[in-house]
Every structure is written in structure tokens, then in C-alpha cells.
Protein backbone atom coordinates (compact mmCIF):
# COMPACT_ATOMS: atom_id res chain seq x y z
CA UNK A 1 0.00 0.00 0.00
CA UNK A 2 1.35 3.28 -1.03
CA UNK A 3 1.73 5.92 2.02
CA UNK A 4 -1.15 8.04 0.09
CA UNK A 5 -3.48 5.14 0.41
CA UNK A 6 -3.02 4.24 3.76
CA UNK A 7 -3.25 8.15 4.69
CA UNK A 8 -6.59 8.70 2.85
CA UNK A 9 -7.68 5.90 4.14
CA UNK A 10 -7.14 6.85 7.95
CA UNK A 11 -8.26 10.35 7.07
CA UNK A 12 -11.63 9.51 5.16
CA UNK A 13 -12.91 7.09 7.99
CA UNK A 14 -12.01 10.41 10.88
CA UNK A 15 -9.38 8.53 12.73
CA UNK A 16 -7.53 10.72 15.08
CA UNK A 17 -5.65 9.99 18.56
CA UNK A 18 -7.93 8.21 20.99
CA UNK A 19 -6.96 10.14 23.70
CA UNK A 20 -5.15 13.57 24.44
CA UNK A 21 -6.08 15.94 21.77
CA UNK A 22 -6.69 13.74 19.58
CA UNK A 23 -4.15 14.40 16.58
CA UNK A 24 -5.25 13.65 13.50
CA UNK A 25 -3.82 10.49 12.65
CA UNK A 26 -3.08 10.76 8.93
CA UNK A 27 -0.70 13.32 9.81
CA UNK A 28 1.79 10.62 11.14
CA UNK A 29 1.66 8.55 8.15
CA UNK A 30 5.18 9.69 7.05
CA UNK A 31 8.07 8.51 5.36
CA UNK A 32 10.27 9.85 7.36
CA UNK A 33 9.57 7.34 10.48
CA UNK A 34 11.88 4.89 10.97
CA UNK A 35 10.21 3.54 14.21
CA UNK A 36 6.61 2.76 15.10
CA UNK A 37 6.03 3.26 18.64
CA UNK A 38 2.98 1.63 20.48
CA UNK A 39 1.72 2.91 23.21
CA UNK A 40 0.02 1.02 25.84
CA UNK A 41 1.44 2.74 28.87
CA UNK A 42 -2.24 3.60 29.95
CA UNK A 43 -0.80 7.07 31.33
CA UNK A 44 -3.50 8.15 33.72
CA UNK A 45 -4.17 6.34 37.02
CA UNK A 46 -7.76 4.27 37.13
CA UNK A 47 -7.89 3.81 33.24
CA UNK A 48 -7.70 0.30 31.56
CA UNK A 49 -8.94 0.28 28.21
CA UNK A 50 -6.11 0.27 26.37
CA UNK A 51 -4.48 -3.04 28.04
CA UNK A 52 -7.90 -4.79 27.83
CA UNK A 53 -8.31 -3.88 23.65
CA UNK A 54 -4.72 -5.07 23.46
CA UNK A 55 -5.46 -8.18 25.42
CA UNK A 56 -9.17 -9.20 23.64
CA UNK A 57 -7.52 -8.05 19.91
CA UNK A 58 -3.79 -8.81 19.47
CA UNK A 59 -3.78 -9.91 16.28
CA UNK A 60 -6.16 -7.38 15.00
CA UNK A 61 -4.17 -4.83 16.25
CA UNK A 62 -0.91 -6.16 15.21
CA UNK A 63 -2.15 -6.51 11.80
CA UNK A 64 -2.58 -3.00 11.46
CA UNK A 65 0.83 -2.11 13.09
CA UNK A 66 1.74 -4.25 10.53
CA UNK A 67 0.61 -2.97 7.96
CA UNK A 68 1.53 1.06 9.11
CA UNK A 69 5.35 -0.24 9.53
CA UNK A 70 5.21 -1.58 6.01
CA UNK A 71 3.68 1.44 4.30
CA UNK A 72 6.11 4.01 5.72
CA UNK A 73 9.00 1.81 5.61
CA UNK A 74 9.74 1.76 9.15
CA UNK A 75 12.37 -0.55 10.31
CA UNK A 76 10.85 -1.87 13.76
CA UNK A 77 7.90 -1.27 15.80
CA UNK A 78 8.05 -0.85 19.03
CA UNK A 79 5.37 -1.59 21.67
CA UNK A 80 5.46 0.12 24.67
CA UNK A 81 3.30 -1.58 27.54
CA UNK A 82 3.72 -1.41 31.39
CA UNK A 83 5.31 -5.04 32.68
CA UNK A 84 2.71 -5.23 35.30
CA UNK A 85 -0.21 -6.03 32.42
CA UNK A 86 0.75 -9.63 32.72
CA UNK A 87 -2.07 -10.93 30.80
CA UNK A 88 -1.26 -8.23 28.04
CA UNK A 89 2.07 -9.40 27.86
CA UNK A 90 1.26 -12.93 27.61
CA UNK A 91 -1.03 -12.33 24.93
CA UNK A 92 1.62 -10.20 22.85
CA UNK A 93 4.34 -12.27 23.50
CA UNK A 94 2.11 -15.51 21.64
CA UNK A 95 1.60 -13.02 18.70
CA UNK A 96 4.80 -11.50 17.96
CA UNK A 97 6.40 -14.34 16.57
CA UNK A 98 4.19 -13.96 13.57
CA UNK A 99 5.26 -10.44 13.17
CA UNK A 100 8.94 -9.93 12.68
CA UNK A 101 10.15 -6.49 13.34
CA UNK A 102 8.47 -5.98 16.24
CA UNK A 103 9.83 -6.25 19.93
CA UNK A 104 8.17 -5.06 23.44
CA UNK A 105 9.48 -2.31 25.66
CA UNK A 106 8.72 -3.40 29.33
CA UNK A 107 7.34 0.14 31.33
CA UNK A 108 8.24 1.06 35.11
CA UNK A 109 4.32 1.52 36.36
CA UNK A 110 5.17 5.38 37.09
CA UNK A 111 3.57 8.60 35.96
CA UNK A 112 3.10 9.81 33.06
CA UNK A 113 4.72 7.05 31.46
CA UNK A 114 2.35 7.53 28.83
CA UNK A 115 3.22 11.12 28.07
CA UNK A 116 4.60 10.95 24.44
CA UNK A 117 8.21 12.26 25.16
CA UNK A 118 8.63 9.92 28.17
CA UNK A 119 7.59 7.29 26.13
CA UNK A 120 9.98 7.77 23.40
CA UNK A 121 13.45 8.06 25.77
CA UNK A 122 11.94 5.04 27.73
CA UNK A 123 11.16 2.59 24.88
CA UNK A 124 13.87 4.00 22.49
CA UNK A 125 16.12 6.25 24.48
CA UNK A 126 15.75 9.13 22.19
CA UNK A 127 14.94 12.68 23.68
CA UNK A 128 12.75 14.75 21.51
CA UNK A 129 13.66 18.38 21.39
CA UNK A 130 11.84 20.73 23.65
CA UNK A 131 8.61 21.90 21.67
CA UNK A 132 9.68 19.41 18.91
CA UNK A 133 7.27 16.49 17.17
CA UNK A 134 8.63 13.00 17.75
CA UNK A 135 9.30 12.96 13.68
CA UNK A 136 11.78 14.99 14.48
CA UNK A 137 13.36 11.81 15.86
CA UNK A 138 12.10 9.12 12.75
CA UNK A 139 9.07 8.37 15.49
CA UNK A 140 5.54 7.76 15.33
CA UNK A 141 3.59 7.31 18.11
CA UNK A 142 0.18 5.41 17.96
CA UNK A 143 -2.19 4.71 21.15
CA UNK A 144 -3.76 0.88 21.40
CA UNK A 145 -7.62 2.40 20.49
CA UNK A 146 -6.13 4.26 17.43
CA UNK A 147 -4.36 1.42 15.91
CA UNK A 148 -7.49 -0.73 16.30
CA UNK A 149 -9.63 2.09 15.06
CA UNK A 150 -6.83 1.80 11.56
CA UNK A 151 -7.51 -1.75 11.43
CA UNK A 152 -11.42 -1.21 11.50
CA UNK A 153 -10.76 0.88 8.74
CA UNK A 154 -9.12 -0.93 6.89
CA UNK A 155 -10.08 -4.57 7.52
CA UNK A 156 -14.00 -3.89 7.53
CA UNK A 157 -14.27 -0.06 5.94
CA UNK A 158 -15.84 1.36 9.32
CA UNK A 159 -15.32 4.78 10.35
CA UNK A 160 -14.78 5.72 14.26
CA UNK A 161 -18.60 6.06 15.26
CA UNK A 162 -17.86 4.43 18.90
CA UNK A 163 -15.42 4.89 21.73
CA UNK A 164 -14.11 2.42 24.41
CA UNK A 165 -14.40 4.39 27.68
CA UNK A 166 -13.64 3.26 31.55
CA UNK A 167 -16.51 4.07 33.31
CA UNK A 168 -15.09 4.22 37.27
CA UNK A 169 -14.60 5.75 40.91
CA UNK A 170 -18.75 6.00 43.19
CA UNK A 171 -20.42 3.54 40.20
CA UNK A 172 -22.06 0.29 41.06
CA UNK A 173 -20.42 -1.63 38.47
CA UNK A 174 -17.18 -0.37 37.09
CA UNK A 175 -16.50 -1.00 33.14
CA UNK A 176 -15.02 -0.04 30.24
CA UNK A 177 -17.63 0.25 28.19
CA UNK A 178 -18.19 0.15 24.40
CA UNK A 179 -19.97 3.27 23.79
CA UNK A 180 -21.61 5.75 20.51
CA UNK A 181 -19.98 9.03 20.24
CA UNK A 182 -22.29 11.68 20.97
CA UNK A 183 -23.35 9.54 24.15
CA UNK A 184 -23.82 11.92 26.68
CA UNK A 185 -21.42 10.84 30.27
CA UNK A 186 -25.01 10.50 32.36
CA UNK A 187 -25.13 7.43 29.66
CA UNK A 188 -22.56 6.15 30.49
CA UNK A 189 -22.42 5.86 33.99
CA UNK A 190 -26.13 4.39 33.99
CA UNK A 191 -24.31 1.51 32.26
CA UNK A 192 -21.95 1.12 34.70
CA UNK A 193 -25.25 0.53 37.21
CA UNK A 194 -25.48 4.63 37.91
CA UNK A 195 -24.02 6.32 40.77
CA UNK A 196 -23.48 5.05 44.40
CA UNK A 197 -23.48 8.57 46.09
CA UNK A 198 -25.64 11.75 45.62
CA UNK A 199 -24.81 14.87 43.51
CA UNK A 200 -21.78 12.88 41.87
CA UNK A 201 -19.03 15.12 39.81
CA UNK A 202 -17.77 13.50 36.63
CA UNK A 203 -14.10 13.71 36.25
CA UNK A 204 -13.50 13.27 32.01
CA UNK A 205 -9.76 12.09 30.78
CA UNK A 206 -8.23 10.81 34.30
CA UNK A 207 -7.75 12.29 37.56
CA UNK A 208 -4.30 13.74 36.61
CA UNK A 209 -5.15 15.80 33.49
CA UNK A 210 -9.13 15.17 33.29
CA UNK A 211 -11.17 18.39 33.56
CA UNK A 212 -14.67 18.47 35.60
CA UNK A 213 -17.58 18.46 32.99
CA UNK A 214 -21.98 18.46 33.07
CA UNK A 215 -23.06 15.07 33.03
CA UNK A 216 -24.54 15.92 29.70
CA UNK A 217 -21.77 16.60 27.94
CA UNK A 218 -20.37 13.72 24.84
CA UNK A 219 -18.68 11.65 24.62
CA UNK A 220 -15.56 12.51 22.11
CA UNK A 221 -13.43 10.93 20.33
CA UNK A 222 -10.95 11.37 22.87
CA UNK A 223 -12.83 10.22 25.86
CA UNK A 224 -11.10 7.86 27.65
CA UNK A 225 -12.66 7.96 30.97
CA UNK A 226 -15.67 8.85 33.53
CA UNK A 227 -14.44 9.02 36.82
CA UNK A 228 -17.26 9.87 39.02
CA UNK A 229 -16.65 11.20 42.15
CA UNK A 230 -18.24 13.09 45.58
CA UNK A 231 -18.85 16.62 45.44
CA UNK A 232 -16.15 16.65 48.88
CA UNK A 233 -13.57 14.55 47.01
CA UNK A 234 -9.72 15.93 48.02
CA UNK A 235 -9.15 16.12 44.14
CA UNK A 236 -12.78 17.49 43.05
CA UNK A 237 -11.77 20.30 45.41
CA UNK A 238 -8.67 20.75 43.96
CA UNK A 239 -9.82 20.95 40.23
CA UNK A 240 -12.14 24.02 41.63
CA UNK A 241 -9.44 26.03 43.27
CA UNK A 242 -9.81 29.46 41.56
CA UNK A 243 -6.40 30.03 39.97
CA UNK A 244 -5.79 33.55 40.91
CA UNK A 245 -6.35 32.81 45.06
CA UNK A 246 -3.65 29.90 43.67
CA UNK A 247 -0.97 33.08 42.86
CA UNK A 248 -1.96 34.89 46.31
CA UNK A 249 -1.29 31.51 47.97
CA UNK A 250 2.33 31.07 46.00
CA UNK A 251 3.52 34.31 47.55
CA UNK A 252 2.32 33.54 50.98
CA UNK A 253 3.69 29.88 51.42
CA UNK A 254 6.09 28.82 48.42
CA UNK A 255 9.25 27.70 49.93
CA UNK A 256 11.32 27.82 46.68
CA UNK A 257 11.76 23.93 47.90
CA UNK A 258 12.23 23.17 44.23
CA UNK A 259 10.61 19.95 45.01
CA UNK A 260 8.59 20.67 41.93
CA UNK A 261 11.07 21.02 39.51
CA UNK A 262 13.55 17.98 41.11
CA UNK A 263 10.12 15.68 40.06
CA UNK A 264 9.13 17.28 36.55
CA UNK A 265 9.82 14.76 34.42
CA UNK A 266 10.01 16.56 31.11
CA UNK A 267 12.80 18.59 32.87
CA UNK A 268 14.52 15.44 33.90
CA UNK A 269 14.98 14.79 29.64
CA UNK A 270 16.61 18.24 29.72
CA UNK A 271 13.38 20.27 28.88
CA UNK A 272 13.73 23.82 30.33
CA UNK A 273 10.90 23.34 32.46
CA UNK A 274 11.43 24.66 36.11
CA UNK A 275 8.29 25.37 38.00
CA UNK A 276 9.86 26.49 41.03
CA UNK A 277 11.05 29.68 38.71
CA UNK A 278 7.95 30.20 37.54
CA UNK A 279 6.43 30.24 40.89
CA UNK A 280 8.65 32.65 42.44
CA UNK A 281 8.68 35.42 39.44
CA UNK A 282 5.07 34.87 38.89
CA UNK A 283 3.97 35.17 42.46
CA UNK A 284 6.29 38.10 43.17
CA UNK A 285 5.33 39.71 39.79
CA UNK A 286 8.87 39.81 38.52
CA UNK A 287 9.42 39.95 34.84
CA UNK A 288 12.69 40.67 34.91
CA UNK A 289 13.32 37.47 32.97
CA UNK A 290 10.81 36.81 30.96
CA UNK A 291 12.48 32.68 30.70
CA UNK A 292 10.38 31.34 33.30
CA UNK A 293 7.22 32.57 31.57
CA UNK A 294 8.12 31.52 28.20
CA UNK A 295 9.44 27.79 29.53
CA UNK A 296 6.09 27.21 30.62
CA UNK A 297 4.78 26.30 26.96
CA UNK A 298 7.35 22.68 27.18
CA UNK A 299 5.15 22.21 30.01
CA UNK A 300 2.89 19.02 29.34
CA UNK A 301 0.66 19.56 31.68
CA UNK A 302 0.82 16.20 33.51
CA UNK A 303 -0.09 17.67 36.58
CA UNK A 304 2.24 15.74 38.72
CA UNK A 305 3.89 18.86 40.44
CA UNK A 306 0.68 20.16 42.14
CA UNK A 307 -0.88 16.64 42.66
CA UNK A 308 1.59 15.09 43.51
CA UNK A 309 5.18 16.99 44.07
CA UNK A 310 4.43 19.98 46.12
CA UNK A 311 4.18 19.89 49.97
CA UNK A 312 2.32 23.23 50.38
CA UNK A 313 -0.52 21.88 48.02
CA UNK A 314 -0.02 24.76 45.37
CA UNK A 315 -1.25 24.63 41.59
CA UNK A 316 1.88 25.20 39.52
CA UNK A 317 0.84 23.40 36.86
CA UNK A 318 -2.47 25.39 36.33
CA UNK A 319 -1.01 28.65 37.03
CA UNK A 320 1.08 27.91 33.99
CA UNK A 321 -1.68 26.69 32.12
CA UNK A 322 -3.07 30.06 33.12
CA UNK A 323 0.43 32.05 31.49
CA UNK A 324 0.67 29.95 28.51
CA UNK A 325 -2.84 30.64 27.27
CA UNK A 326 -2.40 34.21 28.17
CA UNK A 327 1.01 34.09 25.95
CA UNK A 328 -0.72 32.53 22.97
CA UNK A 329 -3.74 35.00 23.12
CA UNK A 330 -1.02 37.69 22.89
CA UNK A 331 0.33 36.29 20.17
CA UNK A 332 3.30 35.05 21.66
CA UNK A 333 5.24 31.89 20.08
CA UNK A 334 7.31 29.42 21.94
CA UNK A 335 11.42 29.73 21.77
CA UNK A 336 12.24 28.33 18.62
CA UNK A 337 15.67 25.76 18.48
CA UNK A 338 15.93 24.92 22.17
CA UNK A 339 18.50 22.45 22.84
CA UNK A 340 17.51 20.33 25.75
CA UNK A 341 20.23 20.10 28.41
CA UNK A 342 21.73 16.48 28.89
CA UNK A 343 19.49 13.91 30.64
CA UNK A 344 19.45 13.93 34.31
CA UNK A 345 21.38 11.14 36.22
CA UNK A 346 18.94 11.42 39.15
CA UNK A 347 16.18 10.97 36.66
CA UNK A 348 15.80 7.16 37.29
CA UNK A 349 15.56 7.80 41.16
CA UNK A 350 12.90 10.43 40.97
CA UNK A 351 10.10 8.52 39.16
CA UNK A 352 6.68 9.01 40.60
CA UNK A 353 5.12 4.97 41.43
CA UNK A 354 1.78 5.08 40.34
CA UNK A 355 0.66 3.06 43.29
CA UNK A 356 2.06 5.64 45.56
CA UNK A 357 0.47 8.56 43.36
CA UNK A 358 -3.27 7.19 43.58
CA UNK A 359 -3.07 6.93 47.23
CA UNK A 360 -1.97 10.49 47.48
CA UNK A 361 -4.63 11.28 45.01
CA UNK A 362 -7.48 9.04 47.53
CA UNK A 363 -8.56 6.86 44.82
CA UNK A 364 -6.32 3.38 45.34
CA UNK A 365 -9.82 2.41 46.40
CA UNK A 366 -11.44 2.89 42.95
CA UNK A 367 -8.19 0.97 41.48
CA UNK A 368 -10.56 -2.17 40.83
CA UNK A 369 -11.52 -4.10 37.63
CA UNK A 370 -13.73 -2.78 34.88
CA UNK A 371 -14.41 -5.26 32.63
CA UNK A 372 -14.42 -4.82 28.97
CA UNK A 373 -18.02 -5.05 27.61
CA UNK A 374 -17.84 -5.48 23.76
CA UNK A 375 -21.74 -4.93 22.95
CA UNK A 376 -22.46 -0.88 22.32
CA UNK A 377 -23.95 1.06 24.88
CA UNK A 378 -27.81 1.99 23.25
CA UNK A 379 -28.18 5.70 22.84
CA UNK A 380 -31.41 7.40 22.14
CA UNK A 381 -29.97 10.72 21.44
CA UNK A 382 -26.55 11.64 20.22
CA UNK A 383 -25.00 15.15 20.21
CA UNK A 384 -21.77 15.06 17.58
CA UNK A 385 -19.69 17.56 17.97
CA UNK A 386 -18.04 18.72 14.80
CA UNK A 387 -14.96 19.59 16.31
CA UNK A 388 -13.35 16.26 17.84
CA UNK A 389 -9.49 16.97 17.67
CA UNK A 390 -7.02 19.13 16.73
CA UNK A 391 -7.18 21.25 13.79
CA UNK A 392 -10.11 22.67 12.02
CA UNK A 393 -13.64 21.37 12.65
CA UNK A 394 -15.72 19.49 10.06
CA UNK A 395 -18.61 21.58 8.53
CA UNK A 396 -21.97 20.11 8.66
CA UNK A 397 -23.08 17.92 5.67
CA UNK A 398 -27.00 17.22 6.87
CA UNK A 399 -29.67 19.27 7.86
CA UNK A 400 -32.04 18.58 10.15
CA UNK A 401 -34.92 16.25 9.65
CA UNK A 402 -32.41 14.24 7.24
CA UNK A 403 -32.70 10.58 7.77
CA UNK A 404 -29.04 8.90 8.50
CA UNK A 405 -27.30 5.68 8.95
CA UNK A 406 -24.45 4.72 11.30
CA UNK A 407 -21.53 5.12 9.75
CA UNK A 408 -22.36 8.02 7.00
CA UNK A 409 -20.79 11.44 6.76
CA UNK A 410 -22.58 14.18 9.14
CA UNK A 411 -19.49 16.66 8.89
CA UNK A 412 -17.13 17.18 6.19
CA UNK A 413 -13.30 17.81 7.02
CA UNK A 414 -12.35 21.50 6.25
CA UNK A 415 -9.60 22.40 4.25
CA UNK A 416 -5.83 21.61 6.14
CA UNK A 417 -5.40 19.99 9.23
CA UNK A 418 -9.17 17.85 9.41
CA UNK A 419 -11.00 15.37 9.32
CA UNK A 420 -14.79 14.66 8.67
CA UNK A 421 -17.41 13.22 11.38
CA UNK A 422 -19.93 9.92 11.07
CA UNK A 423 -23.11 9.10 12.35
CA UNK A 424 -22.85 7.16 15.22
CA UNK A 425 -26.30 6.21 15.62
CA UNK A 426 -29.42 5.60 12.30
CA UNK A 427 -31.75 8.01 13.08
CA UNK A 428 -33.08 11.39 12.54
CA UNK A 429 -31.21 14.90 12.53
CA UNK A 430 -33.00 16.69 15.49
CA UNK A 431 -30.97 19.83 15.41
CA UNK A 432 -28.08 21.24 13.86
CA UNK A 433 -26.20 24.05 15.74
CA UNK A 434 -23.22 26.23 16.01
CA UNK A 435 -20.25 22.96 16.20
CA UNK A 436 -22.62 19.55 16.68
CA UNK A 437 -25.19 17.33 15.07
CA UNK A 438 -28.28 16.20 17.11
CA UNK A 439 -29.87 12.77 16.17
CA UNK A 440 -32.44 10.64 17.36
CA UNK A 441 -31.55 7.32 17.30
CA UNK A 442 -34.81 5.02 15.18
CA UNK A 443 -37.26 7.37 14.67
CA UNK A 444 -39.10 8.57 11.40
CA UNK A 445 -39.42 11.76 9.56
CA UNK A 446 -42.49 13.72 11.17
């Protein structure tokens, strides 16, 4: 298969990252890699999905992996997968002997080893430049959900209408769950036998970089999780803290400990990341140099120095969420060429155990199994949005009261960076507003 094909292909049936920000994926289908790099890491504490696809659909997925390394001409692929997903590893390791080229990289179960420059140095010990794509480095990196979604594609001709998502935390019945997109979260967690405790809060994308959200909101393309937890929860409260009583708090209690910087792992690769800076010359107002500002977009956001790292309990991470967007809106770029600094030697003593992280975090009692349940979660309404990943959002292609069947084109992919959205349900268009489709699953015209 030529590397147009296989591209097209990816980009016609709207397959982008299933997870993060959801890349688009045809965007990695590139000569230039020279390694494929699988990841199964499973980044964020609670989640599973990714392990259990791997586990139920090894050859599937391999197949596709396959078939990616062949088109670009990569020479080996590389799966990345935590060694304590025994029955993951058991299942590759039956597998891989029909698919030479490939080897496993055994992960330390530490956070984020899932983060996509961690990754890389781990399974391949190449450091990816601050602000740099892993390309850079002849690397693409695939999630487990994503390859599977390729092989869907390309094995049966179905476009990404569903999404596996671990449904976890105050439910009766904890699952991953095979769910339509558009599926709002209250669906979800009704299939996971609803919610054990009153006025739940659903956490969306893990408890280290999820975000709170309605319970009506969809399900995405990127939506890994539904954590649902109490309205007290240690780490609810912490995802409300208002960021500017955050800054006031900074100047009254950081200790310039540097405890936050010491555990950063992107600034254990060399990355100039250095919270503690930041902290000091943002909550003193000193702009003298304008460095610690400007580091903060290599920040990935992993959240580990305020959830984890900091004994005063301070937000650095969302305080510099808080800078960088204010940078961007000003127009401001990132540095351009930065050379990271060599990698630490204290980096392999100051890994973050996930085991010890989710009982900082009060959830080691949610760490329990969520079985995989193949058959789709039933829907009667849907809510697309049109904007699923990064890049420009697909326009519209129905209108409503238009009859539609799983699988067909609701929203066309825009011109550049794109891709175009399905039907994830047959039914009727209900409504059709500024960035989503509404439909009705069943249904007739009326």
C-alpha cells in the first residue's frame, strides 16, 4: 500500500488519537519514520482500556501495526506496555512471533509514562527536542484504540462512530464500556449501574489531566474515561481552586523547595521546564526574565507537580496553564531551536510509582476491575460535535430532519489539518447548531 493510500484511508474514515487531543492520525503517516512506537502505557491512574483492547484483539491490532510499519518503511515497531499487564504481555508475546520487526518495551508503572516524550526516551532512548514532534526523531507514536480504530478501517471499511471508555470511581459496576460518540457521560455511567453517592461530579480524561464536565456533555473521540466522584472529594476540590487565590497563595507559602522542579519529568529529559522559577517570578510579579514565563509552553501539563510533588498543596501546573494561554492569546510563540540540556542522572531515582500517586490522590480504592463489555452502549440521542481533535472542525453535511445511517458522513473535514465526522447512531437529525449534530436514534421523519 502506497503511504497516500493508507493516509486517505485513515483520514476519510475520521481517525484521530484516541486520547489527548486527539491528533489527527493521517498526519503521522510519514516517510520519514523509521520507528513505530505503540503505546500502551495507559498514562492516567484508574484507566484500563487500552491493556484490555490489546489483550481481547492482538492480532487485529498487530495486523494494522503491521501494515503502518510496512507502508512508511519503518524498520521496527516498538510496543510500549507497562510489565505489570501480565495478561497483556502474555497475549503479545504468543503473537509477535508472527510479526517480525516488532519487539516489546517493558514500562516502570510510574507517571506519566504515557506522556509521548517519556515514552519515546523510555522505549527507544531518544529525547525529543523541547517543543519538537517525535518525527523529528524518525518516530511515530500510535495509542492501542487508534491502531485498532486503523484496522477497522481498513479490515472492515468502518469509520470511528464508537469509543471504548472506563466508566469508574462511586459507580455500582465499574467498566469499560463500548460506547456511541455523541453519548452523553449521564449514559454512560447508567451503564456502569449509575451512581453510588448523591450529587456525583464527573471527572473526564483521568484524575491527573481530566477536567470536571456536566453530566450531559459527549462523549468525544478522545474520551477515555468517567471518573465519578463526591462533590467533597480531596481532588474534586482541587480541580475548583480558583487560579488567581492559587498566585496569592504562592507568595504567601512557596518555599522555593524546588521539590517541583527535582520531580518534573520533562525537565529530567533536559526540557527547560522549572516550575519552582515560575512560581517565584510569577507570584512576586517579577518579569525581569521573561524565561520562566516563556518555559512554561514545554510544560505538558501532567499535573504531577501540584498533585503530587508539592508539599504546600499549590497549583503550579495550572497557574502555567493560566500564562501559557495568556502568551498565545497575545500572540506570543514558543522559543524556537531549544537544545535540551543532557538527561538527568537522578532521573531514574525520581520517578513518581503510580501506586504511591493514587493513594496520594485518595482513589487506590477505585483501582478495581472494569471489565471490557464489547456490545455498544444503546443511545437514544446523540450530540456530535463537529470539532473532535485538533485542527479545524468538520462543517456540517445534513440538515435537520435528514434521515441517516451509522456510519455516514454528518461533517465534512475543512480544508488543512481535518477530518470529517460519522453518524454514530441511524436516526433522525434533530438539530443542527453552532459545532454539533443532534440525532435521534430510530425514529421517522415527522
Amino acid at each position: 500500500m502506497e503511504i497516500k493510500e493508507l493516509a486517505g484511508i485513515i483520514r476519510e474514515n475520521g481517525i484521530v488519537g484516541a486520547g489527548g487531543a486527539g491528533f489527527p492520525t493521517y498526519m503521522k503517516i510519514d516517510e520519514r519514520v523509521q520507528t513505530i512506537l505503540l503505546n500502551c502505557a495507559e498514562c492516567e491512574p484508574l484507566l484500563k482500556l487500552h491493556r484490555q483492547l490489546l489483550s481481547r484483539h492482538t492480532g487485529e491490532i498487530l495486523q494494522a501495526l503491521a501494515v503502518v510499519k510496512e507502508t512508511v518503511g519503518a524498520e521496527e515497531a516498538v510496543i510500549g506496555i507497562k510489565g505489570e499487564y501480565e495478561e497483556t504481555v502474555k497475549a503479545l508475546k504468543a503473537c509477535l512471533p508472527d510479526f517480525p520487526g516488532m519487539r516489546l518495551a517493558l514500562l516502570d508503572s510510574v507517571y506519566p509514562m504515557g506522556d509521548e516524550v517519556v515514552l519515546i526516551y523510555e522505549a527507544t532512548g531518544k529525547v525529543v527536542r523541547p517543543g519538537g514532534l517525535p518525527i523529528e526523531q524518525g518516530i511515530a507514536v500510535f495509542n492501542v484504540e487508534t491502531m485498532y480504530n486503523i484496522y477497522r478501517a481498513l479490515r472492515e471499511k468502518a469509520p470511528v462512530t464508537e469509543k471504548l471508555v472506563s466508566v469508574v470511581g462511586e459507580v455500582a459496576s465499574p467498566v469499560t464500556l463500548r460506547g456511541p460518540l455523541g453519548a452523553s457521560l449521564s449514559d454512560c455511567v447508567e451503564a456502569a449501574g449509575g451512581a453510588r453517592i448523591q450529587d456525583p461530579v464527573y471527572l473526564v480524561g483521568g484524575p491527573m489531566m481530566g477536567n470536571i464536565r456536566p453530566a450531559d456533555s459527549p462523549v468525544t473521540k478522545t474520551t477515555n474515561a468517567v471518573i465519578v466522584l463526591a462533590q467533597d472529594h480531596p481532588l474534586i476540590q482541587k480541580k475548583r481552586q480558583n487560579p488567581a487565590i492559587g498566585l496569592k497563595r504562592a507568595a504567601s507559602s512557596c518555599c522555593q523547595c524546588e521539590t517541583c522542579t527535582d520531580l518534573c519529568p520533562r525537565h529530567a529529559l533536559g526540557h527547560p521546564i522549572e516550575p519552582h522559577k515560575f512560581m517565584r517570578a510569577a507570584a512576586n510579579r517579577d518579569f525581569r526574565d521573561a524565561n520562566p514565563f516563556l518555559n512554561t509552553f514545554f510544560c505538558s501539563s501532567c499535573g504531577l507537580c501540584e498533585l503530587y510533588s508539592c508539599p504546600q498543596g499549590l497549583s503550579p501546573r495550572s497557574l502555567m496553564a493560566e500564562y501559557k494561554a495568556g502568551l498565545r492569546k497575545a500572540g506570543v510563540k514558543p522559543p524556537a531551536d531549544v537544545v535540551p540540556a543532557p538527561v538527568r542522572e537522578s532521573r531514574q531515582y525520581r520517578k513518581a510509582p503510580e501506586e504511591r500517586l493514587e493513594a496520594r490522590l485518595g482513589l487506590t480504592r477505585y483501582n478495581v476491575d472494569a471489565p471490557l463489555q464489547e456490545e455498544l452502549l444503546a443511545a437514544k440521542t446523540v450530540k456530535l460535535l463537529l470539532s473532535q481533535h485538533i485542527g479545524a472542525p468538520a462543517a456540517a453535511a445534513v440538515k435537520e430532519g435528514d434521515r441517516v445511517e451509522k456510519g455516514q458522513m454528518i461533517g465534512a473535514a475543512a480544508e488543512g489539518l481535518s477530518v470529517p465526522v460519522h453518524a454514530s447512531v441511524s436516526g433522525i437529525v434533530r438539530k443542527v447548531e453552532a459545532g454539533a449534530v443532534i440525532l435521534t436514534a430510530g425514529g421517522n421523519h415527522e
